[in-house]
PDB file of N, CA and C in Angstrom:
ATOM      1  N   UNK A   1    -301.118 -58.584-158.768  1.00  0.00           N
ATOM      2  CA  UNK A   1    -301.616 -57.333-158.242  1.00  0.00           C
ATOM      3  C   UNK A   1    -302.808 -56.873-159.073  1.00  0.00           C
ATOM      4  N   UNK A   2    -303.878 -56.490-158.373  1.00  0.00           N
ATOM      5  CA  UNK A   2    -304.867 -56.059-159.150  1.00  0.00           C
ATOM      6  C   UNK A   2    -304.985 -54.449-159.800  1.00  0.00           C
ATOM      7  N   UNK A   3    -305.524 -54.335-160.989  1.00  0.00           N
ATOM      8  CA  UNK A   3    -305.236 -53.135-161.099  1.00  0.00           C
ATOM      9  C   UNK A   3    -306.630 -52.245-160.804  1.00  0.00           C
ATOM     10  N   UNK A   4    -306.579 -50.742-160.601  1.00  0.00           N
ATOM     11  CA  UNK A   4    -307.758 -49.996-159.976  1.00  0.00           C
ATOM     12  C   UNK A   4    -308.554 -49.643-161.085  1.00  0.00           C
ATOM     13  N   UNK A   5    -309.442 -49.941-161.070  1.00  0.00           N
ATOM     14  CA  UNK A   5    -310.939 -49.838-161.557  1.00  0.00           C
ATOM     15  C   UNK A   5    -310.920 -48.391-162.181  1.00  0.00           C
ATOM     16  N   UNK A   6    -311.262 -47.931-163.310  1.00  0.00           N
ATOM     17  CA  UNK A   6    -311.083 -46.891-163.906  1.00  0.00           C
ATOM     18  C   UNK A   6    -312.324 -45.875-163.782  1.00  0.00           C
ATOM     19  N   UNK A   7    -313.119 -46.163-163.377  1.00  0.00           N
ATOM     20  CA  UNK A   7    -314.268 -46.011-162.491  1.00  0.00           C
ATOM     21  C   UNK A   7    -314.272 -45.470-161.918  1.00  0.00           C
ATOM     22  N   UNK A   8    -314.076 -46.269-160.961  1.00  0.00           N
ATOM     23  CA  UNK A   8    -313.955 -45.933-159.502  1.00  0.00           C
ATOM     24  C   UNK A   8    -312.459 -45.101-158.978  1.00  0.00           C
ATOM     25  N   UNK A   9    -311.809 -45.062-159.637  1.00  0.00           N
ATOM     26  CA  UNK A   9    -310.818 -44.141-159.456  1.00  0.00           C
ATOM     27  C   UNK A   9    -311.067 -42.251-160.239  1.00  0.00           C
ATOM     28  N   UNK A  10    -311.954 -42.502-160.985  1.00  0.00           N
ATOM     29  CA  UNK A  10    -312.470 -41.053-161.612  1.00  0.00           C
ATOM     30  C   UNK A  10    -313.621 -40.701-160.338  1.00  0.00           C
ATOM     31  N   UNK A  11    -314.562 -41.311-160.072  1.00  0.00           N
ATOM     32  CA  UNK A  11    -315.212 -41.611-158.992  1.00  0.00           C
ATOM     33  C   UNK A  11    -314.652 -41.126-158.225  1.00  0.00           C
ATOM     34  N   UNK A  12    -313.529 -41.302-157.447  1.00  0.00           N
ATOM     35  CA  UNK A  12    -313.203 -40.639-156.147  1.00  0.00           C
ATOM     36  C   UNK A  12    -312.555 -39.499-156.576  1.00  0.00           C
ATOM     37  N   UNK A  13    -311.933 -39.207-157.878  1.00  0.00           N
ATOM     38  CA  UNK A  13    -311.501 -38.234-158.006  1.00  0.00           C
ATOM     39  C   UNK A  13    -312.497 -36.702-158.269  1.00  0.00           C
ATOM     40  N   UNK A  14    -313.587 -37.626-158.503  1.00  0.00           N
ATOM     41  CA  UNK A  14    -315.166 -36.439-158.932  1.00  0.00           C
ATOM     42  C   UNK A  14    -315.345 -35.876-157.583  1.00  0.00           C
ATOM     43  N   UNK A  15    -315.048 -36.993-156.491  1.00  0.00           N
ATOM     44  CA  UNK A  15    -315.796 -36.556-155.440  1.00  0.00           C
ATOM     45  C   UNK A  15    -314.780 -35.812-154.471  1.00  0.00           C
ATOM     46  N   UNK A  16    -313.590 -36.134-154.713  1.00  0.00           N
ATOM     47  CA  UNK A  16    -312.568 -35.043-154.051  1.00  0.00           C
ATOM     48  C   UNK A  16    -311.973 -33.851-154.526  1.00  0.00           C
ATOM     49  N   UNK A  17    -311.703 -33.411-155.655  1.00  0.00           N
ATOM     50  CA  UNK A  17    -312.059 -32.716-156.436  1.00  0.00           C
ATOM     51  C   UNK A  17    -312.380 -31.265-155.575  1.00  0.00           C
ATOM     52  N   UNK A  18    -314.200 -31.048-155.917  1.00  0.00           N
ATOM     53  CA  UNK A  18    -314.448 -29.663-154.588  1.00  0.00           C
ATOM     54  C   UNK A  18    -314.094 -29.736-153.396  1.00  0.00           C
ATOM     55  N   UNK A  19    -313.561 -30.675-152.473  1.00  0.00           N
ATOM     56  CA  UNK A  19    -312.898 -30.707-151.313  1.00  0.00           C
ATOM     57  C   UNK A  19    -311.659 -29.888-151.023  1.00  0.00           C
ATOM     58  N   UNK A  20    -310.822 -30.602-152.284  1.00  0.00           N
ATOM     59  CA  UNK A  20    -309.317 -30.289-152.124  1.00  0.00           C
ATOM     60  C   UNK A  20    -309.174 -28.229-152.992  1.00  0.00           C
ATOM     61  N   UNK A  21    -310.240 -28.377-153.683  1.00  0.00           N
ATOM     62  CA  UNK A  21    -310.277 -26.876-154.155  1.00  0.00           C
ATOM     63  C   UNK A  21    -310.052 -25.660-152.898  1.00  0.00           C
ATOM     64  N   UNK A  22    -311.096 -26.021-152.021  1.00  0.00           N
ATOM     65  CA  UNK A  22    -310.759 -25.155-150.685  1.00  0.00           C
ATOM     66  C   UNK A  22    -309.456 -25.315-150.081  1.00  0.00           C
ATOM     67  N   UNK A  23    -308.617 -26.360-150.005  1.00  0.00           N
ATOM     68  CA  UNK A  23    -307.702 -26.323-149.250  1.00  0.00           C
ATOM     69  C   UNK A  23    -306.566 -26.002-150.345  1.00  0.00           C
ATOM     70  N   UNK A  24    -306.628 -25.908-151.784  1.00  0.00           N
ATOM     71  CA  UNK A  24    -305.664 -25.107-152.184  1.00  0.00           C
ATOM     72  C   UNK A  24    -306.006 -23.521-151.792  1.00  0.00           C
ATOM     73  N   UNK A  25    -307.032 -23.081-152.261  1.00  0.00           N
ATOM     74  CA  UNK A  25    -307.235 -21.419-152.053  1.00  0.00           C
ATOM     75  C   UNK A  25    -306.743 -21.066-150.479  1.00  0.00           C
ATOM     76  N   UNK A  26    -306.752 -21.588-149.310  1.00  0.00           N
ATOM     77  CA  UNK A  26    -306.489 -21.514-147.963  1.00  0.00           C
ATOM     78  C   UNK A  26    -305.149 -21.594-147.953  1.00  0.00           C
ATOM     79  N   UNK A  27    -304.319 -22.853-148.599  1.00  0.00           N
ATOM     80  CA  UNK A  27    -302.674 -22.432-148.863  1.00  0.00           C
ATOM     81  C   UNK A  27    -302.223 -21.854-149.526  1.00  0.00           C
ATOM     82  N   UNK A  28    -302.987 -21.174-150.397  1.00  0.00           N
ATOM     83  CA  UNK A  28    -302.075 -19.850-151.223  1.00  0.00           C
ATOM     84  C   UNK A  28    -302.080 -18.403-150.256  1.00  0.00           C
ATOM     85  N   UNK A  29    -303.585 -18.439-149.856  1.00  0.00           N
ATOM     86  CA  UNK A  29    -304.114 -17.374-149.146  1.00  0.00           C
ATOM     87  C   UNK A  29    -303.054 -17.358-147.948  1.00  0.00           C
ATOM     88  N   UNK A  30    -303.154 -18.598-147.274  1.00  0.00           N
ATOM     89  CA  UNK A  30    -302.007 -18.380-145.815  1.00  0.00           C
ATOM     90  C   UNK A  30    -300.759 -18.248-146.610  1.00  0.00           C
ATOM     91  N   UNK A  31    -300.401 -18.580-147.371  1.00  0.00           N
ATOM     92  CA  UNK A  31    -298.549 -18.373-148.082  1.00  0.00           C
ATOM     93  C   UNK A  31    -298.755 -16.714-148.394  1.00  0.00           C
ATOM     94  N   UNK A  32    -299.504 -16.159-148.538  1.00  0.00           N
ATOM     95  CA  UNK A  32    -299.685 -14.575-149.191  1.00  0.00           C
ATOM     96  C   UNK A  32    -299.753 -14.201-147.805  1.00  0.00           C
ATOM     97  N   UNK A  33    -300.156 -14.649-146.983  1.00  0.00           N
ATOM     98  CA  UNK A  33    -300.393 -13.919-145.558  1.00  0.00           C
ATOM     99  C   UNK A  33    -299.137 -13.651-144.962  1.00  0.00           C
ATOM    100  N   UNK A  34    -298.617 -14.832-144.774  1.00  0.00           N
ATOM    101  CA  UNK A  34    -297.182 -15.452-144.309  1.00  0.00           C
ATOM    102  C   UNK A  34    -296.281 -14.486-145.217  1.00  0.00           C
ATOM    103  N   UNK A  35    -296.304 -14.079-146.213  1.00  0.00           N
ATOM    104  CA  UNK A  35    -295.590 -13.369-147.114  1.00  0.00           C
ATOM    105  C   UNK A  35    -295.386 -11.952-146.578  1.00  0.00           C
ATOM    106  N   UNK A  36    -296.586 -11.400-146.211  1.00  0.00           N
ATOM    107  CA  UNK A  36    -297.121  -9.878-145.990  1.00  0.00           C
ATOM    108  C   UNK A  36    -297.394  -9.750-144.499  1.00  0.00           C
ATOM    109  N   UNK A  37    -297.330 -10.356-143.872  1.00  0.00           N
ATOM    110  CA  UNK A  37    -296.546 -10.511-142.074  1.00  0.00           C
ATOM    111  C   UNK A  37    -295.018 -10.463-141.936  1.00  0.00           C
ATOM    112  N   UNK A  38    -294.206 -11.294-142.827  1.00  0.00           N
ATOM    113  CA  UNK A  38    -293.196 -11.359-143.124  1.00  0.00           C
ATOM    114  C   UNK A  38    -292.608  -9.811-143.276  1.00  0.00           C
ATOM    115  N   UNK A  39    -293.138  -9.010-143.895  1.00  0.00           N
ATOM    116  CA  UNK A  39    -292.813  -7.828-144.938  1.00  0.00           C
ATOM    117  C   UNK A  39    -293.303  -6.396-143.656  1.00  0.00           C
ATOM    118  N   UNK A  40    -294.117  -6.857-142.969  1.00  0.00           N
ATOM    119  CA  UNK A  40    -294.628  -5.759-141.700  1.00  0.00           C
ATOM    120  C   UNK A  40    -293.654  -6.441-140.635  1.00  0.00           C
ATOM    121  N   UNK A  41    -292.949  -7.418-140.392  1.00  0.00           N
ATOM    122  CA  UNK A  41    -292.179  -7.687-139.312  1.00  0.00           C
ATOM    123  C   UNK A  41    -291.132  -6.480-139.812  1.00  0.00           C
ATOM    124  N   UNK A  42    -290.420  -6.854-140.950  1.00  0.00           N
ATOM    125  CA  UNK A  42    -289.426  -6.434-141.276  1.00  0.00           C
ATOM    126  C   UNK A  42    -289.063  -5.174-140.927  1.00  0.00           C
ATOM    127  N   UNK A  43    -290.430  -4.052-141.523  1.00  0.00           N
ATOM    128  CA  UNK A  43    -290.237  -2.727-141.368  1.00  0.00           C
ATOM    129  C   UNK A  43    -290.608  -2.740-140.100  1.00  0.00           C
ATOM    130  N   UNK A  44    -291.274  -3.452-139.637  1.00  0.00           N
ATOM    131  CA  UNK A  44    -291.257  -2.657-137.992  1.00  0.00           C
ATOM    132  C   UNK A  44    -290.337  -2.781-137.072  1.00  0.00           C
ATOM    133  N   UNK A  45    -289.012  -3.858-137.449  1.00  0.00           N
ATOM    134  CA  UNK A  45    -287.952  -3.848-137.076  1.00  0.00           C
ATOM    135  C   UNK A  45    -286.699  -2.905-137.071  1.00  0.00           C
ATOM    136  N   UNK A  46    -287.146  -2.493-138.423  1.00  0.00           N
ATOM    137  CA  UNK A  46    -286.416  -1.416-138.830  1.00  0.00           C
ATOM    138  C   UNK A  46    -286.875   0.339-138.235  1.00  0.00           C
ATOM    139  N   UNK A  47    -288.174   0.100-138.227  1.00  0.00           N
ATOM    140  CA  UNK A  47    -288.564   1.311-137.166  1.00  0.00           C
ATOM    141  C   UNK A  47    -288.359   1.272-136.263  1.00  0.00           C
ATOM    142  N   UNK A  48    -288.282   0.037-135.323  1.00  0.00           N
ATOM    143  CA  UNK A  48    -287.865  -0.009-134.009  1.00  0.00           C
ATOM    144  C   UNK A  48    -286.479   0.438-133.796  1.00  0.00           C
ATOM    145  N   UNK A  49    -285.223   0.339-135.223  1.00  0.00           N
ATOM    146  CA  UNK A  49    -283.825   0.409-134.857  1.00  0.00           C
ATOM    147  C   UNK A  49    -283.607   1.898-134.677  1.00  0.00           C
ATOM    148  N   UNK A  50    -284.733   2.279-135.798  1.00  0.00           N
ATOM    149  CA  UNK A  50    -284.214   4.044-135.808  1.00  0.00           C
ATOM    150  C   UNK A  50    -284.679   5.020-134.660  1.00  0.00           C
ATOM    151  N   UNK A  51    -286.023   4.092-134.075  1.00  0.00           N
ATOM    152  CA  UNK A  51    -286.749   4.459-133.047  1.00  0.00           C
ATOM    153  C   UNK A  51    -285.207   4.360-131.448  1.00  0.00           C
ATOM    154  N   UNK A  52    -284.738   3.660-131.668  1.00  0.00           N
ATOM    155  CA  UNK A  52    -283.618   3.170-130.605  1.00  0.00           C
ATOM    156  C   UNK A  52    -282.197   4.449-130.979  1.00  0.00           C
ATOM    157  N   UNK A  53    -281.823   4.749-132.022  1.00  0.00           N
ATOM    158  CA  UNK A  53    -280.527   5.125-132.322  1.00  0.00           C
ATOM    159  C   UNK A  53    -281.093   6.752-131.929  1.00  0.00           C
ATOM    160  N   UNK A  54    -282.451   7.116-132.034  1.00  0.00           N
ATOM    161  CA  UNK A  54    -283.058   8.435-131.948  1.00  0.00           C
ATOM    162  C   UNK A  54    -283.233   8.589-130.355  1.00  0.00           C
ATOM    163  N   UNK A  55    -283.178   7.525-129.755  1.00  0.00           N
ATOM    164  CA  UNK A  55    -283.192   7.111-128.388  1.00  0.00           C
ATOM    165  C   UNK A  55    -284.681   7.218-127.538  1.00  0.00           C
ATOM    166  N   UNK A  56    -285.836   6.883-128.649  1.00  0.00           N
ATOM    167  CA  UNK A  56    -286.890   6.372-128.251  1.00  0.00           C
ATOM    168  C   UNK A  56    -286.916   4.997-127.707  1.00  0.00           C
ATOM    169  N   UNK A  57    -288.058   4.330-127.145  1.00  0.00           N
ATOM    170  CA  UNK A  57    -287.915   3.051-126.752  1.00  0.00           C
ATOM    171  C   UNK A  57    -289.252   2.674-128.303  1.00  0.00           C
ATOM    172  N   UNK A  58    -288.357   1.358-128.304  1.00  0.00           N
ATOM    173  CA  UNK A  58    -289.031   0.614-129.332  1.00  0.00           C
ATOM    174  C   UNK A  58    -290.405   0.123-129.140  1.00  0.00           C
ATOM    175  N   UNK A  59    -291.178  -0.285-130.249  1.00  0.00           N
ATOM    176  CA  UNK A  59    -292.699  -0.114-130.250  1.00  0.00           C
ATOM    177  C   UNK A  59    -292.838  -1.938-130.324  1.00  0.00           C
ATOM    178  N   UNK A  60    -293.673  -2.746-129.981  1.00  0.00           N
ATOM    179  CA  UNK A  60    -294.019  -3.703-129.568  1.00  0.00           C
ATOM    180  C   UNK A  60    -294.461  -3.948-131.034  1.00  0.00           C
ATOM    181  N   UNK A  61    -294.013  -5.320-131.568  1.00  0.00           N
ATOM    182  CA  UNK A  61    -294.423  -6.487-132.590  1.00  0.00           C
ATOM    183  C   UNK A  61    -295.274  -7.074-133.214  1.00  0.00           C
ATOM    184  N   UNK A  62    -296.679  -6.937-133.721  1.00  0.00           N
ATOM    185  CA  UNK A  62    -297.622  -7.894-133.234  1.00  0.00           C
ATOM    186  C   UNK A  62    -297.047  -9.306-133.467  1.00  0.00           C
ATOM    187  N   UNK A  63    -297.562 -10.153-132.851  1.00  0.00           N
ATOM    188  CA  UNK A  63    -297.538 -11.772-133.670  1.00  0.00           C
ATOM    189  C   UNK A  63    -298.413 -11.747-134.651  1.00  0.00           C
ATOM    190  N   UNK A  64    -298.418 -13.145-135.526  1.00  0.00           N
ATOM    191  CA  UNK A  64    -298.825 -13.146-136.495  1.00  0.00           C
ATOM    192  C   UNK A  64    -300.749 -12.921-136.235  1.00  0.00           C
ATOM    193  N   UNK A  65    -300.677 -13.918-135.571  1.00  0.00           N
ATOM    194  CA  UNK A  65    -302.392 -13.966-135.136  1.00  0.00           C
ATOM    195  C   UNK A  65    -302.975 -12.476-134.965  1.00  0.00           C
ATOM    196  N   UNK A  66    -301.978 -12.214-134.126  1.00  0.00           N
ATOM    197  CA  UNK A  66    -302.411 -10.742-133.517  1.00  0.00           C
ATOM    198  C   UNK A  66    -302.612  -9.910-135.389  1.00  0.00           C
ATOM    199  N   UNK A  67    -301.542  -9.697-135.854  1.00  0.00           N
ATOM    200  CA  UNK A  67    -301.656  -8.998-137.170  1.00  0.00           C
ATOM    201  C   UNK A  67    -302.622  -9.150-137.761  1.00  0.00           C
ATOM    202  N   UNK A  68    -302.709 -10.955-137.828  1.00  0.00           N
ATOM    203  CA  UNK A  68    -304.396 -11.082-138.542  1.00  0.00           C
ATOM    204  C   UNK A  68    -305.375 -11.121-137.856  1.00  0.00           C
ATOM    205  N   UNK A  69    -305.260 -10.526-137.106  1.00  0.00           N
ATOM    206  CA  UNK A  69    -306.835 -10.213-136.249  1.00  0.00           C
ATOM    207  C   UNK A  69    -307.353 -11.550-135.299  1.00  0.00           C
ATOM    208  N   UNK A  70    -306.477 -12.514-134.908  1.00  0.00           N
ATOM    209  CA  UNK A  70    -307.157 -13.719-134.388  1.00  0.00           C
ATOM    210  C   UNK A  70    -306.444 -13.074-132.938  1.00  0.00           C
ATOM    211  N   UNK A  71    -307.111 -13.461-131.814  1.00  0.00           N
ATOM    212  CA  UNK A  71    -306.551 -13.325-130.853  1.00  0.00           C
ATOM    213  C   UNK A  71    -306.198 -14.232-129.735  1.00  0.00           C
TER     214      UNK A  71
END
């Protein structure tokens, strides 16, 4: 078996490197998103229950997209 070129393995690592930088900041950013959608479902579930027991009709959800502004 040959072994990889020490080179050329820093080499690709130089060059992927700023690539993979963006796609960590984008999965922390969506895990913080996902976190804090999570946390507005919750209470608005909970407004909806008290909204119901007070014998209002409950208030509509956004989805996630919707929350973050994508439509």
């Amino acid at each position: 078996m040959k072994k990889p070129n020490l080179q050329k393995v820093l080499c690709l690592f130089a060059v992927a490197a700023p690539l993979l930088q963006g796609c960590v900041v984008q999965r922390i950013m969506d895990s913080e998103d996902r976190k804090h959608y999570s946390e507005y479902r919750m209470h608005a579930e909970r407004l909806n229950m008290e909204r119901e027991k007070a014998g209002l009709s409950a208030q509509s959800i956004q989805t996630f997209a919707e929350w973050k502004g994508k439509k």
